[in-house]
PDB file of N, CA and C in Angstrom:
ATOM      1  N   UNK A   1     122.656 125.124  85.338  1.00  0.00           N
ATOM      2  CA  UNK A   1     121.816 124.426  86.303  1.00  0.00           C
ATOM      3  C   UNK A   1     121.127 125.455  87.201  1.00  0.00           C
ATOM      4  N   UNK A   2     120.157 125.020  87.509  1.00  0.00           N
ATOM      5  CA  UNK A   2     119.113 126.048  88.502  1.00  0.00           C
ATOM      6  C   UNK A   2     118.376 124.748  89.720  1.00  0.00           C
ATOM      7  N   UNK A   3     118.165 126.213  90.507  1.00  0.00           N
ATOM      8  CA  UNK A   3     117.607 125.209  91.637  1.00  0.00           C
ATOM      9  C   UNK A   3     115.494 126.161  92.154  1.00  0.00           C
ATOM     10  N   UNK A   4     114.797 124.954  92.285  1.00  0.00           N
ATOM     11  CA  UNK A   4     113.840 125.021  92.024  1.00  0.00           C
ATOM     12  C   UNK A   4     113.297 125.219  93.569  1.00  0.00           C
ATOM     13  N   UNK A   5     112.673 126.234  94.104  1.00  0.00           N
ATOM     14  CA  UNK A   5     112.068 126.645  95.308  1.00  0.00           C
ATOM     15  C   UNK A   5     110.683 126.185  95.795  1.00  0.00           C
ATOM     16  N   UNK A   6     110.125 125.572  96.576  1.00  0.00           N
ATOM     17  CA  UNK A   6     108.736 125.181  96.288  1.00  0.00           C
ATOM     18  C   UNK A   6     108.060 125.883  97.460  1.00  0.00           C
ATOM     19  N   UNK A   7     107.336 126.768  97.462  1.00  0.00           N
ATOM     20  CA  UNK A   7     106.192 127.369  97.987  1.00  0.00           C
ATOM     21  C   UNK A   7     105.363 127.088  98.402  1.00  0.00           C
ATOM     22  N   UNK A   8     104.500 125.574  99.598  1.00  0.00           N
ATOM     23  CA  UNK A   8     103.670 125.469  99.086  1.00  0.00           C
ATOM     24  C   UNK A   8     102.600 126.143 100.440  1.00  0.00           C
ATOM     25  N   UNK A   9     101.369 126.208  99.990  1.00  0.00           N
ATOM     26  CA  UNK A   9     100.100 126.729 100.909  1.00  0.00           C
ATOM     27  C   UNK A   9      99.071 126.441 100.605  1.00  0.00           C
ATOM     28  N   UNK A  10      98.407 125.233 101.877  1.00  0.00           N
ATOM     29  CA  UNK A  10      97.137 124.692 101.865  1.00  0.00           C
ATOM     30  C   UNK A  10      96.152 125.006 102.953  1.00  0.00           C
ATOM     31  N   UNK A  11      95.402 125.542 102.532  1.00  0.00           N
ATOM     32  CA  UNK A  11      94.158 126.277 102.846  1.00  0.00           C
ATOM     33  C   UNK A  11      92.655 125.229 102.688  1.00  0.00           C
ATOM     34  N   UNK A  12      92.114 125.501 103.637  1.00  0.00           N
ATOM     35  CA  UNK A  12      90.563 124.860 103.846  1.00  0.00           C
ATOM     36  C   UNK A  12      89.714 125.896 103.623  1.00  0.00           C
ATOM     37  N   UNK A  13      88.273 125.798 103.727  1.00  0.00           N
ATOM     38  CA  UNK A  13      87.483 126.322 103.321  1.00  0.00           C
ATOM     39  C   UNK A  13      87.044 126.865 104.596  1.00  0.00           C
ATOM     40  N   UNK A  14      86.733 128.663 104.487  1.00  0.00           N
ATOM     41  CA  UNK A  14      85.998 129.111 105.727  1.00  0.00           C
ATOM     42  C   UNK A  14      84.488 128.547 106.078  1.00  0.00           C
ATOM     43  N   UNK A  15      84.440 127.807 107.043  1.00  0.00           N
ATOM     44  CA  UNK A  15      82.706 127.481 107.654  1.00  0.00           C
ATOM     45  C   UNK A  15      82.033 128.789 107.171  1.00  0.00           C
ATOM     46  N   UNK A  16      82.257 130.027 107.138  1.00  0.00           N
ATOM     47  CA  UNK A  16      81.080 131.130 107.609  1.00  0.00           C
ATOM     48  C   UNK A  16      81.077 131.661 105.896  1.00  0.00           C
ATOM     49  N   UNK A  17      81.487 131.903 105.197  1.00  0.00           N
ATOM     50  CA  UNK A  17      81.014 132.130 104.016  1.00  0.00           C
ATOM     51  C   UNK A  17      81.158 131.308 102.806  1.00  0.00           C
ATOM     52  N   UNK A  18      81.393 131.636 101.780  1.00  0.00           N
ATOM     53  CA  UNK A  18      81.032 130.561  99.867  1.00  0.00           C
ATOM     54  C   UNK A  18      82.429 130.465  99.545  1.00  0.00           C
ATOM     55  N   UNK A  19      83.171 131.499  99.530  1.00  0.00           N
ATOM     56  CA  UNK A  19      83.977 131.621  99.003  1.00  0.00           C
ATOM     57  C   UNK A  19      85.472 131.790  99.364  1.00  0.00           C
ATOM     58  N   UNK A  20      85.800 131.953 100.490  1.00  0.00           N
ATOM     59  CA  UNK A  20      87.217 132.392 100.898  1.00  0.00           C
ATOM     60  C   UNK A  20      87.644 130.808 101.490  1.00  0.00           C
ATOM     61  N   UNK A  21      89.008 131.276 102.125  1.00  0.00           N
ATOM     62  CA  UNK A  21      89.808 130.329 102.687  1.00  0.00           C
ATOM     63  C   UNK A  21      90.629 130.444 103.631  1.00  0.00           C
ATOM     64  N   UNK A  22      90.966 130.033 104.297  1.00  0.00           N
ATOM     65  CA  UNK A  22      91.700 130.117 105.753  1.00  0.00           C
ATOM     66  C   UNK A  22      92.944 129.379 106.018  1.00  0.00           C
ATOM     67  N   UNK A  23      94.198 129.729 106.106  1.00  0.00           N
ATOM     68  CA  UNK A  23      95.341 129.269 105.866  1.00  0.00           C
ATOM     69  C   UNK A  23      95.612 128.527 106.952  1.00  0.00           C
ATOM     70  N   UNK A  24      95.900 126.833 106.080  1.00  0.00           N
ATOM     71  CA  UNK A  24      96.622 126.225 107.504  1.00  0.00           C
ATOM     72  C   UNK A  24      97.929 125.562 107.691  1.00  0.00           C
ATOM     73  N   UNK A  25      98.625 125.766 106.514  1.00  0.00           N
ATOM     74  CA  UNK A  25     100.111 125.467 106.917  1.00  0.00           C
ATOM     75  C   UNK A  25     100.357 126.253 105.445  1.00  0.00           C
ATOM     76  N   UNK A  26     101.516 126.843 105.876  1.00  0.00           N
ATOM     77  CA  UNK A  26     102.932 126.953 104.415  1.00  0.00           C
ATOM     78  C   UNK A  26     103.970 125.942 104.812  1.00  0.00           C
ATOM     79  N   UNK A  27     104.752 125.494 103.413  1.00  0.00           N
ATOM     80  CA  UNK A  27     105.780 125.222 103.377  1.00  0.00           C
ATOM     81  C   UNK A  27     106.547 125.589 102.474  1.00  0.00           C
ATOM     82  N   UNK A  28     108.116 125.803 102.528  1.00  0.00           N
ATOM     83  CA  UNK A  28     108.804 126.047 101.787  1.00  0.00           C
ATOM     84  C   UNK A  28     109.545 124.997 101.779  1.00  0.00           C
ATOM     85  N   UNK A  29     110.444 124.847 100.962  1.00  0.00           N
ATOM     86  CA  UNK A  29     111.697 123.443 100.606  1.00  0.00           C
ATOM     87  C   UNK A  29     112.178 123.694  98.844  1.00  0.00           C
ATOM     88  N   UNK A  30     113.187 122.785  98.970  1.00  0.00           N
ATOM     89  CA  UNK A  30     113.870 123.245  97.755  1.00  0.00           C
ATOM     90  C   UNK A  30     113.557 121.857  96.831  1.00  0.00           C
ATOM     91  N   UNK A  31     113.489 121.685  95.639  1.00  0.00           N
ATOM     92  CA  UNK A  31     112.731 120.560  95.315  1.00  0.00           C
ATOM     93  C   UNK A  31     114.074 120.183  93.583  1.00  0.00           C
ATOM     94  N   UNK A  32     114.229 119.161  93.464  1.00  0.00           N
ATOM     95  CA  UNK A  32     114.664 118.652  92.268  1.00  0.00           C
ATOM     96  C   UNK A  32     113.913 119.162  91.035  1.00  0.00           C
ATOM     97  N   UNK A  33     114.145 118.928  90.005  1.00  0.00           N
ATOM     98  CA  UNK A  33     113.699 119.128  88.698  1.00  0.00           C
ATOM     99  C   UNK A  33     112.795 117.366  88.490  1.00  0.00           C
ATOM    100  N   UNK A  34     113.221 116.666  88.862  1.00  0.00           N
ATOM    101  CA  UNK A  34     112.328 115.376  88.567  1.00  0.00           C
ATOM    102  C   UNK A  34     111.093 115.868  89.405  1.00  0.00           C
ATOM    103  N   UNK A  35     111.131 116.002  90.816  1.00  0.00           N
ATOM    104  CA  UNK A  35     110.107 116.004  91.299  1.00  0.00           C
ATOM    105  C   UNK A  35     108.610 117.449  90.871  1.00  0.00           C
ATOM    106  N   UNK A  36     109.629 118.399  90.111  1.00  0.00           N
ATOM    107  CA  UNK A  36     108.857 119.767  89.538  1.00  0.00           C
ATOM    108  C   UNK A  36     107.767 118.973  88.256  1.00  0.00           C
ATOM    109  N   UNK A  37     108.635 117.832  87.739  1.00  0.00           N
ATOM    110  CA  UNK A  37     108.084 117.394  86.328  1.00  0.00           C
ATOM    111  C   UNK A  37     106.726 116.234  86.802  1.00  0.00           C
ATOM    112  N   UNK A  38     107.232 115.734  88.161  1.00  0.00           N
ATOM    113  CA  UNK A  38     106.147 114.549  88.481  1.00  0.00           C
ATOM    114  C   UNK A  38     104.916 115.555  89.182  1.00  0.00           C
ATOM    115  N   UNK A  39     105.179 117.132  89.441  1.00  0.00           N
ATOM    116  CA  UNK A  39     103.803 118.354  89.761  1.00  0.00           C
ATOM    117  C   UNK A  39     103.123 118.643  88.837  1.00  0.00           C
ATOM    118  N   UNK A  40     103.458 118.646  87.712  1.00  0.00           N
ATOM    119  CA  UNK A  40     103.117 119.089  86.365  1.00  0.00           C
ATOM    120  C   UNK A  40     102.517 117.673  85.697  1.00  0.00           C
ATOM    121  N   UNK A  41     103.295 116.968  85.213  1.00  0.00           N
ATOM    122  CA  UNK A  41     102.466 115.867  84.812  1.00  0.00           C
ATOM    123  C   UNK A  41     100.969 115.200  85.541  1.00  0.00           C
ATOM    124  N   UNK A  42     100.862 115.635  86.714  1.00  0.00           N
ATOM    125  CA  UNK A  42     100.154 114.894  87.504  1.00  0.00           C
ATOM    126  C   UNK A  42      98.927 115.624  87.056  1.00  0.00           C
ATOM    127  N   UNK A  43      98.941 116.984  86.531  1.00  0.00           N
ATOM    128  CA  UNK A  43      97.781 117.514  86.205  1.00  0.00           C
ATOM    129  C   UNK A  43      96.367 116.931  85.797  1.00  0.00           C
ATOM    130  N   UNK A  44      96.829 116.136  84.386  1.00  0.00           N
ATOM    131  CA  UNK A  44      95.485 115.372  84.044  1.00  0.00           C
ATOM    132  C   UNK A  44      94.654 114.918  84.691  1.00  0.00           C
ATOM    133  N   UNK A  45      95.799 114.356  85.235  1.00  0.00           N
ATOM    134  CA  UNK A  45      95.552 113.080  85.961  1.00  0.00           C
ATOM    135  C   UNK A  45      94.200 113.645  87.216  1.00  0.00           C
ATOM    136  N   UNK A  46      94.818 114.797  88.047  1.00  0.00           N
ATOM    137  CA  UNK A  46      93.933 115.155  88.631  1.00  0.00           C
ATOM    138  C   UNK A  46      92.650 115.914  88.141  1.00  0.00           C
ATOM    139  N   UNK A  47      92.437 116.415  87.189  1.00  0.00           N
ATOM    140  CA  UNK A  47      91.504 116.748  86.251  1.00  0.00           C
ATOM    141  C   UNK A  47      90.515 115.757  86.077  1.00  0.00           C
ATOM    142  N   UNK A  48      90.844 115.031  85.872  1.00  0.00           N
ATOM    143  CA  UNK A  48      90.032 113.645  85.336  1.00  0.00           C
ATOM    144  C   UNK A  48      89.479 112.904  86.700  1.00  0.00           C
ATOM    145  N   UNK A  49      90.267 113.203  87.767  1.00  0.00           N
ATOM    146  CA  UNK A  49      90.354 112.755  89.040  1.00  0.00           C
ATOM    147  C   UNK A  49      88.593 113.334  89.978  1.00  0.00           C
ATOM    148  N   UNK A  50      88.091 114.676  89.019  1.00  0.00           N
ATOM    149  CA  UNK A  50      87.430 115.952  89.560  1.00  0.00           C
ATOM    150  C   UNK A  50      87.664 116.707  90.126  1.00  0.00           C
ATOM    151  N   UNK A  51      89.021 117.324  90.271  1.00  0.00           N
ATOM    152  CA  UNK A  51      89.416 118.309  91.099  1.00  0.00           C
ATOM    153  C   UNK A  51      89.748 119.227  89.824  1.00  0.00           C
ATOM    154  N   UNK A  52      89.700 120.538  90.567  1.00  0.00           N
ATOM    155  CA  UNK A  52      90.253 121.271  89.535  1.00  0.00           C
ATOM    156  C   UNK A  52      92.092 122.086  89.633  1.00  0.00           C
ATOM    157  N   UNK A  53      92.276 122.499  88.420  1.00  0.00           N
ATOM    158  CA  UNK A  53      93.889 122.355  88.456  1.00  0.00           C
ATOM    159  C   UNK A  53      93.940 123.621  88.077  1.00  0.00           C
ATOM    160  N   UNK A  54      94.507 124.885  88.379  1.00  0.00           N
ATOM    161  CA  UNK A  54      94.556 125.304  87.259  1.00  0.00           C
ATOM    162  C   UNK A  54      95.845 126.114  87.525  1.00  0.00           C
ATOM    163  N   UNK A  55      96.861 126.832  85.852  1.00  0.00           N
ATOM    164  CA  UNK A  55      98.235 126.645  86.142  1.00  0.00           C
ATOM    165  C   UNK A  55      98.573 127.885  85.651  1.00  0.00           C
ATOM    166  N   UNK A  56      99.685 129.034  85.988  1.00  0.00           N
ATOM    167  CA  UNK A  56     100.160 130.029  85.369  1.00  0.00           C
ATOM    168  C   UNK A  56     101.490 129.678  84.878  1.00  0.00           C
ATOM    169  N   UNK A  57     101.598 129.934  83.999  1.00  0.00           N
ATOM    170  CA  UNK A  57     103.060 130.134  83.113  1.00  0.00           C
ATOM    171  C   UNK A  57     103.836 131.607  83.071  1.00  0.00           C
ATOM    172  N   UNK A  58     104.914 131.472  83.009  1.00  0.00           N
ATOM    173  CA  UNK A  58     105.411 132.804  82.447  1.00  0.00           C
ATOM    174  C   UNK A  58     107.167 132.113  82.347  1.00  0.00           C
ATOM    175  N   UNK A  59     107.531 133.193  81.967  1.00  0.00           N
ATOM    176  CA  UNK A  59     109.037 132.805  81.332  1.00  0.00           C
ATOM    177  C   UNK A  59     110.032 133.170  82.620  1.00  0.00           C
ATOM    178  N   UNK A  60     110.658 132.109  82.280  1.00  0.00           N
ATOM    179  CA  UNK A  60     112.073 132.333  84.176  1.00  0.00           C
ATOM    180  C   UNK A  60     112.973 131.781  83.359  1.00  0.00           C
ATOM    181  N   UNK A  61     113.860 131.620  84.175  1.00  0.00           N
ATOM    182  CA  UNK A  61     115.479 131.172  83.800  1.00  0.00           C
ATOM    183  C   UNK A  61     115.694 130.252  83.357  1.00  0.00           C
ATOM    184  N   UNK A  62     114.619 129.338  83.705  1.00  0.00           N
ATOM    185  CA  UNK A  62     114.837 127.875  82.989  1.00  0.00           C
ATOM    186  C   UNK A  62     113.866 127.560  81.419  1.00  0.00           C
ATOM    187  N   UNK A  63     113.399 128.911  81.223  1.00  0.00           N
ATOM    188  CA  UNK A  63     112.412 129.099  79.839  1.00  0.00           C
ATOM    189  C   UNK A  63     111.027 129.533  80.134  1.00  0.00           C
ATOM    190  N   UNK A  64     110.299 128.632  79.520  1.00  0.00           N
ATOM    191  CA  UNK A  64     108.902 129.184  79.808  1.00  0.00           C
ATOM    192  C   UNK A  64     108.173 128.110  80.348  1.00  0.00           C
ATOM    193  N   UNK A  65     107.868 127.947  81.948  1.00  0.00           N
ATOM    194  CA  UNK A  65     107.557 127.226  82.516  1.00  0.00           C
ATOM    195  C   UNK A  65     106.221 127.324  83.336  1.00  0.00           C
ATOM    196  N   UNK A  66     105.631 126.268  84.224  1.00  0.00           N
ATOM    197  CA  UNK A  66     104.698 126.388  85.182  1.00  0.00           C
ATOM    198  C   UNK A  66     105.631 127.209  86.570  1.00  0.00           C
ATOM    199  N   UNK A  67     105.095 128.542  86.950  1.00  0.00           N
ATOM    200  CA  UNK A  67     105.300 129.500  87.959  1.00  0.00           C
ATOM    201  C   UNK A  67     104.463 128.861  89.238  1.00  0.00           C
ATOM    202  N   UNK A  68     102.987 128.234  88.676  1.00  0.00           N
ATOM    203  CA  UNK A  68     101.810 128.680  89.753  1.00  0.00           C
ATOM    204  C   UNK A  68     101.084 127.883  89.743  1.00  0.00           C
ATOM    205  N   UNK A  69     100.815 126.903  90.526  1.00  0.00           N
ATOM    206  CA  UNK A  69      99.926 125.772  90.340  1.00  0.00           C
ATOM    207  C   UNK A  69      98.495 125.615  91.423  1.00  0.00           C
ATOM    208  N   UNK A  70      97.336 126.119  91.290  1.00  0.00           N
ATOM    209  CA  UNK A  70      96.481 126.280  92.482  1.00  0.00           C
ATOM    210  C   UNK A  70      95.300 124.970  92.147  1.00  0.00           C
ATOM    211  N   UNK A  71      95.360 124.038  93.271  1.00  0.00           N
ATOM    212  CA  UNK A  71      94.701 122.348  93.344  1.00  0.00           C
ATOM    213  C   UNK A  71      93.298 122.813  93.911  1.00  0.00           C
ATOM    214  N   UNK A  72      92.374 122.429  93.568  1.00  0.00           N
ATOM    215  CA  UNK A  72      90.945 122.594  94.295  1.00  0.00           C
ATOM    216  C   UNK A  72      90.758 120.571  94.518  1.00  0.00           C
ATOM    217  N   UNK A  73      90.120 120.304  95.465  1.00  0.00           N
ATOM    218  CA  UNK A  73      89.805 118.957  95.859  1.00  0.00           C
ATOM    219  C   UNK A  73      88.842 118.911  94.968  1.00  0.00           C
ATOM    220  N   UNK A  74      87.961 117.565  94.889  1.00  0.00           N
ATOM    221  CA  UNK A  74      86.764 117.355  94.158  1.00  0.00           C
ATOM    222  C   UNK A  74      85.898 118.318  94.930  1.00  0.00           C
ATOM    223  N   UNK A  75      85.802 118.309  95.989  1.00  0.00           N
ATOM    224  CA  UNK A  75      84.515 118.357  97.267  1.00  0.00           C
ATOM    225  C   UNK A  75      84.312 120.188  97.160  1.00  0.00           C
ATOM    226  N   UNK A  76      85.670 120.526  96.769  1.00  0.00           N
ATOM    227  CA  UNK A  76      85.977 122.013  96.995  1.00  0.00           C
ATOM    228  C   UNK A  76      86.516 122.805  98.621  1.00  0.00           C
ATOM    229  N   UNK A  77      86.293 121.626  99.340  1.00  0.00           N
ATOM    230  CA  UNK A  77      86.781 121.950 100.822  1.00  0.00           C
ATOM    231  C   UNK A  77      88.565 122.397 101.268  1.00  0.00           C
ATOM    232  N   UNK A  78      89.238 121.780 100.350  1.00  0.00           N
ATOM    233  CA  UNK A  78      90.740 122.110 100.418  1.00  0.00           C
ATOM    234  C   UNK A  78      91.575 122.830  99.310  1.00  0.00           C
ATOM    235  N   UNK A  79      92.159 123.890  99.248  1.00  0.00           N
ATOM    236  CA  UNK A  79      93.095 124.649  98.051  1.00  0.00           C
ATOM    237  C   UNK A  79      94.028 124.550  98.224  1.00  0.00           C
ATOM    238  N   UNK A  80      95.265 123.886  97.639  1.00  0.00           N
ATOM    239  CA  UNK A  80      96.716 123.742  97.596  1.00  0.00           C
ATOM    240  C   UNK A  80      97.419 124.812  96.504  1.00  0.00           C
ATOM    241  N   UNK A  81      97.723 125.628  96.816  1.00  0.00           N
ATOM    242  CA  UNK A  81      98.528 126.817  95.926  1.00  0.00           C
ATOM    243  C   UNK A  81      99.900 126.532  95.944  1.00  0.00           C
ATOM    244  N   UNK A  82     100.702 125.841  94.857  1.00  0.00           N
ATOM    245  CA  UNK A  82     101.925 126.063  94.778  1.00  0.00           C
ATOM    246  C   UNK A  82     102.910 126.756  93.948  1.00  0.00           C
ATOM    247  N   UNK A  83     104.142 127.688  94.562  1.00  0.00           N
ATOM    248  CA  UNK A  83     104.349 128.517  93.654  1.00  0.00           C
ATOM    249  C   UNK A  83     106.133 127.895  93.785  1.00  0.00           C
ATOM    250  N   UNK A  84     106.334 127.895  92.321  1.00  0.00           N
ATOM    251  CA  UNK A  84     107.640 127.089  92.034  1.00  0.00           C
ATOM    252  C   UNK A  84     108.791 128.830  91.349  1.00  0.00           C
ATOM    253  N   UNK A  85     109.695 128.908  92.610  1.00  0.00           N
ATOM    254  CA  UNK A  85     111.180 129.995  92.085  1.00  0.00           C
ATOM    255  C   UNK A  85     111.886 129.667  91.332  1.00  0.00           C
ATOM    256  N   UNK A  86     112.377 129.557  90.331  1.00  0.00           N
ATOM    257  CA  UNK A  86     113.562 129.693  89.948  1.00  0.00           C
ATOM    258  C   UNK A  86     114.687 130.244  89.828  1.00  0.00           C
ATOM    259  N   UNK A  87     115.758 129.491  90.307  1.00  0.00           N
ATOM    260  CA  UNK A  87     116.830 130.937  90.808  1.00  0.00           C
ATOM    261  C   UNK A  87     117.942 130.270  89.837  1.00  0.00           C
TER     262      UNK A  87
END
């Protein structure tokens, strides 16, 4: 059994230039394995939704999983970066 770390950091869009972002809260918390699977599944969903999703993999303790999950809104005004530990 492993326990799953959740990272998360949502960022808005800087007024003064195109491209960057400006941090406005982190959180950390420790999260179930159901709730890791209802982050991941939700993908399409938001895809289809117009936001964009996009996900890093690499191999951890629990196999070869989603590490890195960074959310763009439709609008592009908000970035949700979440990064999932496995310990």
């Amino acid at each position: 059994m492993y326990t799953i770390t959740l990272n998360e950091v949502r960022q808005e869009k800087n007024p003064n230039t195109k491209t960057t972002y400006v941090t406005v809260e982190n959180k950390v918390e420790v999260i179930s394995e159901k709730q890791y699977d209802n982050y991941i599944n939700s993908i399409p969903f938001f895809r289809r939704f117009g936001g964009s999703e996009s996900v890093v993999k690499a191999y951890t303790c629990a196999g070869y999983k989603v590490y890195k999950l960074t959310s763009k809104s439709p609008d592009r005004l908000t970035k949700v970066i979440r990064e999932f530990k496995f310990s």
